[in-house]
Protein backbone atom coordinates (compact mmCIF):
# COMPACT_ATOMS: atom_id res chain seq x y z
CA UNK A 1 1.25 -2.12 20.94
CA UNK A 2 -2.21 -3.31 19.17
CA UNK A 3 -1.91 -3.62 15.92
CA UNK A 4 -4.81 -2.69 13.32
CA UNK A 5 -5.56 -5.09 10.43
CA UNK A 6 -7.11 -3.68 6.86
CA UNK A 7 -7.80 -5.96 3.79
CA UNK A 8 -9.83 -5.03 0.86
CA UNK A 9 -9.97 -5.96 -2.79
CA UNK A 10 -9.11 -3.75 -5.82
CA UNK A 11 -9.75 -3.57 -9.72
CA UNK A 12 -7.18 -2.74 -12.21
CA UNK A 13 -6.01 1.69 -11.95
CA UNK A 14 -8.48 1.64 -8.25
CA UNK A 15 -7.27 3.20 -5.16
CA UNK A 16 -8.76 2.79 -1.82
CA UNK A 17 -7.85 4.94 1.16
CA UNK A 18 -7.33 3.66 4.85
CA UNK A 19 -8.28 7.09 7.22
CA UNK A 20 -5.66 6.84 10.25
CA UNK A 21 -5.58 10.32 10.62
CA UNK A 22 -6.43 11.81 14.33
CA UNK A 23 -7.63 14.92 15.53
CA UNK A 24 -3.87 15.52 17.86
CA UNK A 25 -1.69 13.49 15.63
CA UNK A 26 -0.45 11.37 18.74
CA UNK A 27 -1.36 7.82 17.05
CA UNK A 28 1.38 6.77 14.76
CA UNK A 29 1.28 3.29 12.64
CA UNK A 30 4.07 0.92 10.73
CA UNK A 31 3.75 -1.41 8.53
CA UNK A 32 4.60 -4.96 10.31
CA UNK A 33 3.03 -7.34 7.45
CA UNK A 34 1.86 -6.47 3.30
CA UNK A 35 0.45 -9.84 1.57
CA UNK A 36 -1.64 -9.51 -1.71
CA UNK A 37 -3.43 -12.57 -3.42
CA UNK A 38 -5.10 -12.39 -7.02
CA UNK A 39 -9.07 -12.78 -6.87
CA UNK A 40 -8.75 -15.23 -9.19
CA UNK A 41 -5.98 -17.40 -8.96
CA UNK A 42 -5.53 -19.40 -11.80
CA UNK A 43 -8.16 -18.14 -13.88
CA UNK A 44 -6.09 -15.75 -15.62
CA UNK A 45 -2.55 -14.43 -16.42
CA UNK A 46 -2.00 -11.31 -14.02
CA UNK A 47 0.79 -9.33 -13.28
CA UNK A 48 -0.52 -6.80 -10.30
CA UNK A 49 1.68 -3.95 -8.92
CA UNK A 50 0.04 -2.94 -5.65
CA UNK A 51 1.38 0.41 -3.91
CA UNK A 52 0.87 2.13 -0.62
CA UNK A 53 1.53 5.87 -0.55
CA UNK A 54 1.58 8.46 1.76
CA UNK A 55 -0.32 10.76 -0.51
CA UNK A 56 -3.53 10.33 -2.69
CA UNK A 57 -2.81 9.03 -6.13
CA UNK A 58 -3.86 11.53 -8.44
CA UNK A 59 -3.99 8.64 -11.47
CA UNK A 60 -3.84 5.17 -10.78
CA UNK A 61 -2.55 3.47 -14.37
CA UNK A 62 -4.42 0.12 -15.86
CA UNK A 63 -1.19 -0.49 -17.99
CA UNK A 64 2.94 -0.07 -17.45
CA UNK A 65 2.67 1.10 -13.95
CA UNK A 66 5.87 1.56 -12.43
CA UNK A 67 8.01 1.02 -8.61
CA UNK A 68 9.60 4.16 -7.61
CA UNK A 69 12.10 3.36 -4.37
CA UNK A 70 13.32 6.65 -4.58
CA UNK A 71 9.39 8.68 -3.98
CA UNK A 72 9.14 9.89 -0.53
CA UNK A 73 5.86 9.00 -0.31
CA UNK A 74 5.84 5.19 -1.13
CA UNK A 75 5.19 3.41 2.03
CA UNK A 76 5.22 -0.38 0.90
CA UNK A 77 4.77 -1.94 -2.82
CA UNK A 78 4.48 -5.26 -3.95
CA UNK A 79 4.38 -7.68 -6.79
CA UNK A 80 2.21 -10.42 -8.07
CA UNK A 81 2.57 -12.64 -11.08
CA UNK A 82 -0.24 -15.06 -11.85
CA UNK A 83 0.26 -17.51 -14.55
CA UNK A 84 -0.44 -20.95 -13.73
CA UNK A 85 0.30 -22.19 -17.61
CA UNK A 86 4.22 -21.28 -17.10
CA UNK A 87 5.20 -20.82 -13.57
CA UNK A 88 2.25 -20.39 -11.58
CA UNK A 89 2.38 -18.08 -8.89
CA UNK A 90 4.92 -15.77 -7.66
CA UNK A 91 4.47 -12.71 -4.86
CA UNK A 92 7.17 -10.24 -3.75
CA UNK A 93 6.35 -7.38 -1.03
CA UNK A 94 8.94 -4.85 0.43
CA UNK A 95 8.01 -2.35 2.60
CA UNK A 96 9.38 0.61 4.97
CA UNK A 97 9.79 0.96 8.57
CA UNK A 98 8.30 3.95 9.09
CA UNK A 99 6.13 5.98 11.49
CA UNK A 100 2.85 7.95 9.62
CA UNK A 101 -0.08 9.34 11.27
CA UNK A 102 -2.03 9.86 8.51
CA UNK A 103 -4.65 8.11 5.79
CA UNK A 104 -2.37 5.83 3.59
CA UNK A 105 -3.56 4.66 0.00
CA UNK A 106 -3.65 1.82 -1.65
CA UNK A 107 -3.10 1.52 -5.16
CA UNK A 108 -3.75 -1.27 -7.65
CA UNK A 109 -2.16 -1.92 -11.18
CA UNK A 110 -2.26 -4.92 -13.07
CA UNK A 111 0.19 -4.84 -16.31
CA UNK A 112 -1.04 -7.93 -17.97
CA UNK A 113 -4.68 -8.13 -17.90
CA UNK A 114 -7.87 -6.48 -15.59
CA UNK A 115 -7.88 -8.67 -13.35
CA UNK A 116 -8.46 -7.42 -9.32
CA UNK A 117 -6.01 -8.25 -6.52
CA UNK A 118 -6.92 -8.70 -2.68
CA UNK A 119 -4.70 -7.47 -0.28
CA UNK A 120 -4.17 -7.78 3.33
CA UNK A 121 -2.26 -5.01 5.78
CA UNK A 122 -1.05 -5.11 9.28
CA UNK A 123 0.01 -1.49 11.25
CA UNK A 124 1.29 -1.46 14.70
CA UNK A 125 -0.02 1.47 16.22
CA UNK A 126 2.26 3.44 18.31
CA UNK A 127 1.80 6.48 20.89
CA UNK A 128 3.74 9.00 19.52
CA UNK A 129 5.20 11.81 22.11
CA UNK A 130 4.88 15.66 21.27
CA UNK A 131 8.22 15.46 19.12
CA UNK A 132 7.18 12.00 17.44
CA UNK A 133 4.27 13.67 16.28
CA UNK A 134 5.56 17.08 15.16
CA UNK A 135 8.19 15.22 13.36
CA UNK A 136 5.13 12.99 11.59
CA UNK A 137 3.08 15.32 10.88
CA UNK A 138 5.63 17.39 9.30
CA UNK A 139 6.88 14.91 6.62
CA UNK A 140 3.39 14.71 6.24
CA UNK A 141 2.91 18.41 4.78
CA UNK A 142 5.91 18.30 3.06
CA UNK A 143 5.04 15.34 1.04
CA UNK A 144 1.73 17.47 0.39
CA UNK A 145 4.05 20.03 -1.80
């Protein structure tokens, strides 16, 4: 199946959101790759959380954001520490294998400093069948409760 590439750039408590959403619900994505890169790297001590969700953030925190494995609704997070004065520069990224087929969210947090983070996002799209879709689009609405 093709698969759709997305990269943007966010400051510290943004969110951005990727529309995927169709009309008939019958294109479904997952997440095959997740990378984020500071802005700056090197330039200043950063400690980025970036998060994809299922839902719209209502808040997006500058400070002590957190990773939540067990909310429904996270799709992917990920993990950069920028500090090229002790270790230099370290990345971690885990993300699901699941089917959505609709907008996702990005989500941008850096705990040490304000500095922005890049990141980079690969979804396979797949054609979903009738019970694909209903299935979808139901964890959908009940993530909306």
């Amino acid at each position: 199946m093709p698969v759709k590439t997305f990269r943007g750039v966010l400051a510290d408590g943004e969110q951005d959101t990727i529309v995927l959403h169709t009309n008939n619900g019958s294109t479904g994505y997952r997440i095959v790759n997740f990378q984020i890169m500071s802005q700056q790297p090197g330039a200043a001590h950063q400690e980025s959380i970036v998060q994809i969700f299922k839902i719209s953030q209502t808040t997006v925190p500058t400070t002590a954001a957190t990773i939540d494995f067990q909310d429904n609704t996270l799709l992917a997070a990920g993990v950069l520490i920028n500090n090229s004065n002790l270790y230099g520069h370290k990345s971690e990224v885990i993300f699901e294998n699941e089917i959505f087929n609709q907008d996702i969210y990005v989500t941008h947090t850096d705990n040490e400093s304000s500095t922005a983070c890049n990141y980079y996002i690969e979804l396979e799209q797949v054609k979903l069948n009738l019970d694909e879709n209903t299935v979808a689009t139901l964890k959908d609405i009940r993530n909306l409760s």
